[in-house]
PDB file of N, CA and C in Angstrom:
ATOM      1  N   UNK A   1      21.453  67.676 -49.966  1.00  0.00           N
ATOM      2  CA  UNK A   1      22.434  66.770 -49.380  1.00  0.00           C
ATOM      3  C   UNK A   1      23.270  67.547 -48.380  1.00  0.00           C
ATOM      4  N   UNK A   2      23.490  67.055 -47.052  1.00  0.00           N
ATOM      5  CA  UNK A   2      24.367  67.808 -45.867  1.00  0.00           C
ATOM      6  C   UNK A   2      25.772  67.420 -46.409  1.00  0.00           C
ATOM      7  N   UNK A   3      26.357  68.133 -45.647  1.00  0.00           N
ATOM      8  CA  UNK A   3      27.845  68.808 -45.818  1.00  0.00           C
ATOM      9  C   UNK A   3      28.719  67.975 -44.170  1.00  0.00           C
ATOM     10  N   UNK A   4      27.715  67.173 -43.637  1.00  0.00           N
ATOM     11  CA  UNK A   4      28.309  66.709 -42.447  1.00  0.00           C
ATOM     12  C   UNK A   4      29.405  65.565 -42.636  1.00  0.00           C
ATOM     13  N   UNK A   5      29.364  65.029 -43.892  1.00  0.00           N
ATOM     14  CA  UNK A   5      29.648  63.850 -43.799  1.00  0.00           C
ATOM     15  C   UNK A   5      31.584  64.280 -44.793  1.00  0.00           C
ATOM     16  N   UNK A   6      31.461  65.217 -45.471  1.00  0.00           N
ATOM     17  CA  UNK A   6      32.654  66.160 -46.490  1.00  0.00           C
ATOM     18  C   UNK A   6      33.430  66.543 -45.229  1.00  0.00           C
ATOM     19  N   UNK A   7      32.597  67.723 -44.275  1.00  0.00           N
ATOM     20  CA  UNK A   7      33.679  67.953 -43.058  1.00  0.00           C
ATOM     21  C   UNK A   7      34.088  66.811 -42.413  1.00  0.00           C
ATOM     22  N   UNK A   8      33.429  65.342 -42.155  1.00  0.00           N
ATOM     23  CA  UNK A   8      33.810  64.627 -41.016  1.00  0.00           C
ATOM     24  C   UNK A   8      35.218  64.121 -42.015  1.00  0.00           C
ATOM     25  N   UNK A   9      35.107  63.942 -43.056  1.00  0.00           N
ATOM     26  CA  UNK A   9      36.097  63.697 -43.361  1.00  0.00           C
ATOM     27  C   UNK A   9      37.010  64.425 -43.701  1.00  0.00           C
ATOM     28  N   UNK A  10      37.159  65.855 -44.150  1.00  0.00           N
ATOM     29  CA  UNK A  10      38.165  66.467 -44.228  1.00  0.00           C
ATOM     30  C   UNK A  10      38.825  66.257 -43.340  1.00  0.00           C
ATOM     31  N   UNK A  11      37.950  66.816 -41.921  1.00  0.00           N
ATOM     32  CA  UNK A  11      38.564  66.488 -40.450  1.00  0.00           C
ATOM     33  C   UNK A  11      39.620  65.961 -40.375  1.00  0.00           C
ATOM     34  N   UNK A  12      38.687  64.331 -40.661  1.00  0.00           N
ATOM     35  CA  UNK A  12      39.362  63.002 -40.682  1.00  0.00           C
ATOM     36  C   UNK A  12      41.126  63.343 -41.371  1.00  0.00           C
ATOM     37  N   UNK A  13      40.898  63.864 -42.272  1.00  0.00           N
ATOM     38  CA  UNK A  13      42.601  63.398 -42.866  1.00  0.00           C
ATOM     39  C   UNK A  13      43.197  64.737 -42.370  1.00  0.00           C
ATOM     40  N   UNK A  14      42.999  65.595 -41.609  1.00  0.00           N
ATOM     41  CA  UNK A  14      43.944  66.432 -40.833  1.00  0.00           C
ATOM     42  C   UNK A  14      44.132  66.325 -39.598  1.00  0.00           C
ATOM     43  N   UNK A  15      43.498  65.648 -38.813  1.00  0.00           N
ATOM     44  CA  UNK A  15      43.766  64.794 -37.839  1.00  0.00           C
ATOM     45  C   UNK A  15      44.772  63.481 -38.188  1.00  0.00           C
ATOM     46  N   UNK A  16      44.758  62.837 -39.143  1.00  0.00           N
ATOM     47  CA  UNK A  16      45.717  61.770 -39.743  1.00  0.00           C
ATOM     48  C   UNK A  16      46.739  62.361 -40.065  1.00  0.00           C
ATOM     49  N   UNK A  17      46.680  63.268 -40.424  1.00  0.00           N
ATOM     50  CA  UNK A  17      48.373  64.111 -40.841  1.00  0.00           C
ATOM     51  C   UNK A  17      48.904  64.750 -40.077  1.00  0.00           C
ATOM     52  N   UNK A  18      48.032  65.225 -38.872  1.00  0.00           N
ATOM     53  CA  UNK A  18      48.576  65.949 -38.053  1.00  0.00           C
ATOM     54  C   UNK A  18      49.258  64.845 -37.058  1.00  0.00           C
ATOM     55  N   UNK A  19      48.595  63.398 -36.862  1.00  0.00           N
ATOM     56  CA  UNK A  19      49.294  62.257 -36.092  1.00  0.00           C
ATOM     57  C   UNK A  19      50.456  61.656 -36.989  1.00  0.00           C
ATOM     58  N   UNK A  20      50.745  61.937 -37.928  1.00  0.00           N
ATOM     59  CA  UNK A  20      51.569  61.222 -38.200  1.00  0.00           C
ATOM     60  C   UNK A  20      52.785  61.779 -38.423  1.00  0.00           C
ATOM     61  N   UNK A  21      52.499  63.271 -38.171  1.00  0.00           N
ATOM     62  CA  UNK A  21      53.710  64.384 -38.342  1.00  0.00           C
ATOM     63  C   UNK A  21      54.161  64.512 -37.064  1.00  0.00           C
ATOM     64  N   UNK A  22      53.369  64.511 -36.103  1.00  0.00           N
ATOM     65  CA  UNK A  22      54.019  64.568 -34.448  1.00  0.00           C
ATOM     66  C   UNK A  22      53.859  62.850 -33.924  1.00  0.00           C
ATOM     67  N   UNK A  23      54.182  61.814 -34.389  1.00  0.00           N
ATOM     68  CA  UNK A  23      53.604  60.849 -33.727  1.00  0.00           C
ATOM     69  C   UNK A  23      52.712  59.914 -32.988  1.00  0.00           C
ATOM     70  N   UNK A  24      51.381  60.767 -33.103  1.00  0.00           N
ATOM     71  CA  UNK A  24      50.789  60.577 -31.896  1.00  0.00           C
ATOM     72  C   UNK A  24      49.625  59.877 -33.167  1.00  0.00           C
ATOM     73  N   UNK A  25      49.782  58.116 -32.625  1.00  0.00           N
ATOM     74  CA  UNK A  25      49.553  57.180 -32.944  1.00  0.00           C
ATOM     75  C   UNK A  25      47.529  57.238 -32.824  1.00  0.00           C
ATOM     76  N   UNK A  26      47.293  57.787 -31.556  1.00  0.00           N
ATOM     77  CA  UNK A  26      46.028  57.790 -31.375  1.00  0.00           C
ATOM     78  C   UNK A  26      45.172  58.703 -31.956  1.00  0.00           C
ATOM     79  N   UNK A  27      45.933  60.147 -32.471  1.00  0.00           N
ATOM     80  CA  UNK A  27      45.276  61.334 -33.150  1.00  0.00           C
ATOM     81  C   UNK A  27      45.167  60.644 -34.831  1.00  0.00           C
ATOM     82  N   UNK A  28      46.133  60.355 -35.398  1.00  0.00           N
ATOM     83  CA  UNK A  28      46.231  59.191 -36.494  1.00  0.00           C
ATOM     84  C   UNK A  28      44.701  58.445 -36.340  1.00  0.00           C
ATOM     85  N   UNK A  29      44.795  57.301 -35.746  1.00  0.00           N
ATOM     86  CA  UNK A  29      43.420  56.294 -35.658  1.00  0.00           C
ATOM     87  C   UNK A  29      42.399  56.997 -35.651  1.00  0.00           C
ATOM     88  N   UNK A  30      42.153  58.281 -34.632  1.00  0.00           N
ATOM     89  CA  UNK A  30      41.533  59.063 -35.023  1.00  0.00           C
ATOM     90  C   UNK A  30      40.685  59.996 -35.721  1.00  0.00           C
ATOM     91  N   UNK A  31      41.536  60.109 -36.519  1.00  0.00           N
ATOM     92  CA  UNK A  31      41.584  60.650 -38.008  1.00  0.00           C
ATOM     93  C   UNK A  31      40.816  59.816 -39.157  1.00  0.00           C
ATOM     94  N   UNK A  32      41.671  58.348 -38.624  1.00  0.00           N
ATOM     95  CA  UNK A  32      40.875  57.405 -39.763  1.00  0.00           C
ATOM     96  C   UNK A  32      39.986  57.155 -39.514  1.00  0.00           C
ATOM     97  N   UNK A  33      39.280  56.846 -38.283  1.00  0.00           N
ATOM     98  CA  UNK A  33      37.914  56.862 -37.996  1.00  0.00           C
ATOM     99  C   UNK A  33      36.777  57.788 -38.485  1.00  0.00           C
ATOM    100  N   UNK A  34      37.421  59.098 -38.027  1.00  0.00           N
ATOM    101  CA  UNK A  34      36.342  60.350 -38.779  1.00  0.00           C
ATOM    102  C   UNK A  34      36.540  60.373 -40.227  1.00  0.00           C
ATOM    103  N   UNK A  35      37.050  59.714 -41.084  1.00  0.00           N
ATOM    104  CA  UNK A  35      36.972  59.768 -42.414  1.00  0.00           C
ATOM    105  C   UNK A  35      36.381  58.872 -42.725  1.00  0.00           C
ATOM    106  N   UNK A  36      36.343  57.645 -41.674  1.00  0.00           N
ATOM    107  CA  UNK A  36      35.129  56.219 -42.460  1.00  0.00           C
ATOM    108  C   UNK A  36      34.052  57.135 -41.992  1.00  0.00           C
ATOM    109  N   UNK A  37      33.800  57.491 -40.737  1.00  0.00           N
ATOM    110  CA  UNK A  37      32.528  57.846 -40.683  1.00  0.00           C
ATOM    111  C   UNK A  37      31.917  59.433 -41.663  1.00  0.00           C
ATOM    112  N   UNK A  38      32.741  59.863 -42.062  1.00  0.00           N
ATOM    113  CA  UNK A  38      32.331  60.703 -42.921  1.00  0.00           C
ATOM    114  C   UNK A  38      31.879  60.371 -43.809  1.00  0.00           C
ATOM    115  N   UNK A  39      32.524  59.762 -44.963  1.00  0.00           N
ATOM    116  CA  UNK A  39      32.685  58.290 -45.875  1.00  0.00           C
ATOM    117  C   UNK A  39      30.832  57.833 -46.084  1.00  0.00           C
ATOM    118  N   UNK A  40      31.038  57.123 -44.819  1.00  0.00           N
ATOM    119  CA  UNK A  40      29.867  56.155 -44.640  1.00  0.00           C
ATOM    120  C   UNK A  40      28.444  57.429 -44.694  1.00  0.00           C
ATOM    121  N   UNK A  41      28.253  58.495 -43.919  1.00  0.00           N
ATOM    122  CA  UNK A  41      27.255  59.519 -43.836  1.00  0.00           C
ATOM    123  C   UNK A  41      27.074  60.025 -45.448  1.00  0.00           C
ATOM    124  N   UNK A  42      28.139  60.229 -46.186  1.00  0.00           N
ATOM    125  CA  UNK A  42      27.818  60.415 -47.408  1.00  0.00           C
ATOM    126  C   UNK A  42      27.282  59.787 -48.605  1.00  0.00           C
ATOM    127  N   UNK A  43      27.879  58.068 -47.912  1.00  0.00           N
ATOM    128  CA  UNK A  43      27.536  57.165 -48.704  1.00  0.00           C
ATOM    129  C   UNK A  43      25.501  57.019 -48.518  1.00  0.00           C
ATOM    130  N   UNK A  44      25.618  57.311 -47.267  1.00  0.00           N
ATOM    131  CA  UNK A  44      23.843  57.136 -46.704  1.00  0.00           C
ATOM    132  C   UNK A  44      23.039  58.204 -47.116  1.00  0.00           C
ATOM    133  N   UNK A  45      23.394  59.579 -47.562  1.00  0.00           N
ATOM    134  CA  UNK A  45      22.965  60.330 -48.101  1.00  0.00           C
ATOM    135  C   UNK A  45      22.487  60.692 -49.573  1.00  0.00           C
ATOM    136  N   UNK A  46      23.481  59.812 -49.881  1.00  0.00           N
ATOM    137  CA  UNK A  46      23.346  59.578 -51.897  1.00  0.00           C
ATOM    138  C   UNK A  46      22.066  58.474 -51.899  1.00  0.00           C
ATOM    139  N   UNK A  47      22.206  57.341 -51.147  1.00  0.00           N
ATOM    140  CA  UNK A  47      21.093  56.659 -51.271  1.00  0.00           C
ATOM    141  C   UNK A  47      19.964  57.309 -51.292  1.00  0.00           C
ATOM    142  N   UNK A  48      19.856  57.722 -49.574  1.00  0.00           N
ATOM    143  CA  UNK A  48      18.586  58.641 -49.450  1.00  0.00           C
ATOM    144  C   UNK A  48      17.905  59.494 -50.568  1.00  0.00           C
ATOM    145  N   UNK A  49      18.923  59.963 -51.235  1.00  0.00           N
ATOM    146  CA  UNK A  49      18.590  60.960 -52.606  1.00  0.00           C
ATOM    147  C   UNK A  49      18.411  60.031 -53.761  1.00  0.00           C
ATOM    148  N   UNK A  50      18.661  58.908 -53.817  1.00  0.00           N
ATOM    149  CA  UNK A  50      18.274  57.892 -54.712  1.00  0.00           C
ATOM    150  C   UNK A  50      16.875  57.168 -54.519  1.00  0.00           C
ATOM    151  N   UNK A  51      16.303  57.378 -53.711  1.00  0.00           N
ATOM    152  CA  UNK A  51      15.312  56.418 -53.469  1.00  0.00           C
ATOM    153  C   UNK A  51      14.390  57.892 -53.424  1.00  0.00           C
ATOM    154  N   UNK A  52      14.490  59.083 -52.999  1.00  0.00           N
ATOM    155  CA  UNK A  52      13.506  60.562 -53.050  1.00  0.00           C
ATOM    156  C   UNK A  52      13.155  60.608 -54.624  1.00  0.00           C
ATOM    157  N   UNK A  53      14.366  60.163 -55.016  1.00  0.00           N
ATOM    158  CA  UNK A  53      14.170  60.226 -56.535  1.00  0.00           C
ATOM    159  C   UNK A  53      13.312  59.010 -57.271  1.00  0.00           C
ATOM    160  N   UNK A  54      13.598  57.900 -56.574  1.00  0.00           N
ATOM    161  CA  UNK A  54      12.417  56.814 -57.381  1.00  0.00           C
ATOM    162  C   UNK A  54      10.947  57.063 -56.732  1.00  0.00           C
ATOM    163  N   UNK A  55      10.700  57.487 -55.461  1.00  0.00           N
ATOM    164  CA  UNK A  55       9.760  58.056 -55.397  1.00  0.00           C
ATOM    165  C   UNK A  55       8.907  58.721 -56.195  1.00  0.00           C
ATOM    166  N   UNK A  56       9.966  60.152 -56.468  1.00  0.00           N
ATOM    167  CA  UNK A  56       9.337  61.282 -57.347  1.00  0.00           C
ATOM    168  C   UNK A  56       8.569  60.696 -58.805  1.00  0.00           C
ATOM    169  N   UNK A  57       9.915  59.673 -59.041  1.00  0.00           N
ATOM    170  CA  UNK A  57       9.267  59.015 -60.666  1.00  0.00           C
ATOM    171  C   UNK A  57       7.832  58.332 -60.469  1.00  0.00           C
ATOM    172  N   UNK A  58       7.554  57.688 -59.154  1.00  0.00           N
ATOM    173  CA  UNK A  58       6.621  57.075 -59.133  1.00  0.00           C
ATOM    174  C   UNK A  58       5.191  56.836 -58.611  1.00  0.00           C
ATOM    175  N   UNK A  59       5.305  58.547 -58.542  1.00  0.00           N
ATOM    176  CA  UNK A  59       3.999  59.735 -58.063  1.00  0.00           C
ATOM    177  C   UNK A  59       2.872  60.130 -59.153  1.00  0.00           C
TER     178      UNK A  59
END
């Protein structure tokens, strides 16, 4: 399982904290964006490893 989807979101919420500590409304949105999309890459990755796995059972 990649590690792309853990950084996009770490990212994500230090970019959100870092907008919301200086204001900057767009580094914020930002932020929340790279954490859905982190989110979502991880969520697509567990599947992927769910279905390698019904495979395997059914070899």
């Amino acid at each position: 399982m990649g590690f792309e989807g853990k950084k996009d979101e770490l990212v994500g919420k230090t970019k959100e904290k870092l907008g919301e500590l200086t204001g900057d409304d767009k580094l914020r949105a930002e932020g929340v964006g790279d954490q859905a999309k982190g989110k979502l890459e991880q969520a697509g990755d567990a599947i992927k490893e769910k279905v390698e796995d019904l495979k395997a059972k059914f070899q």
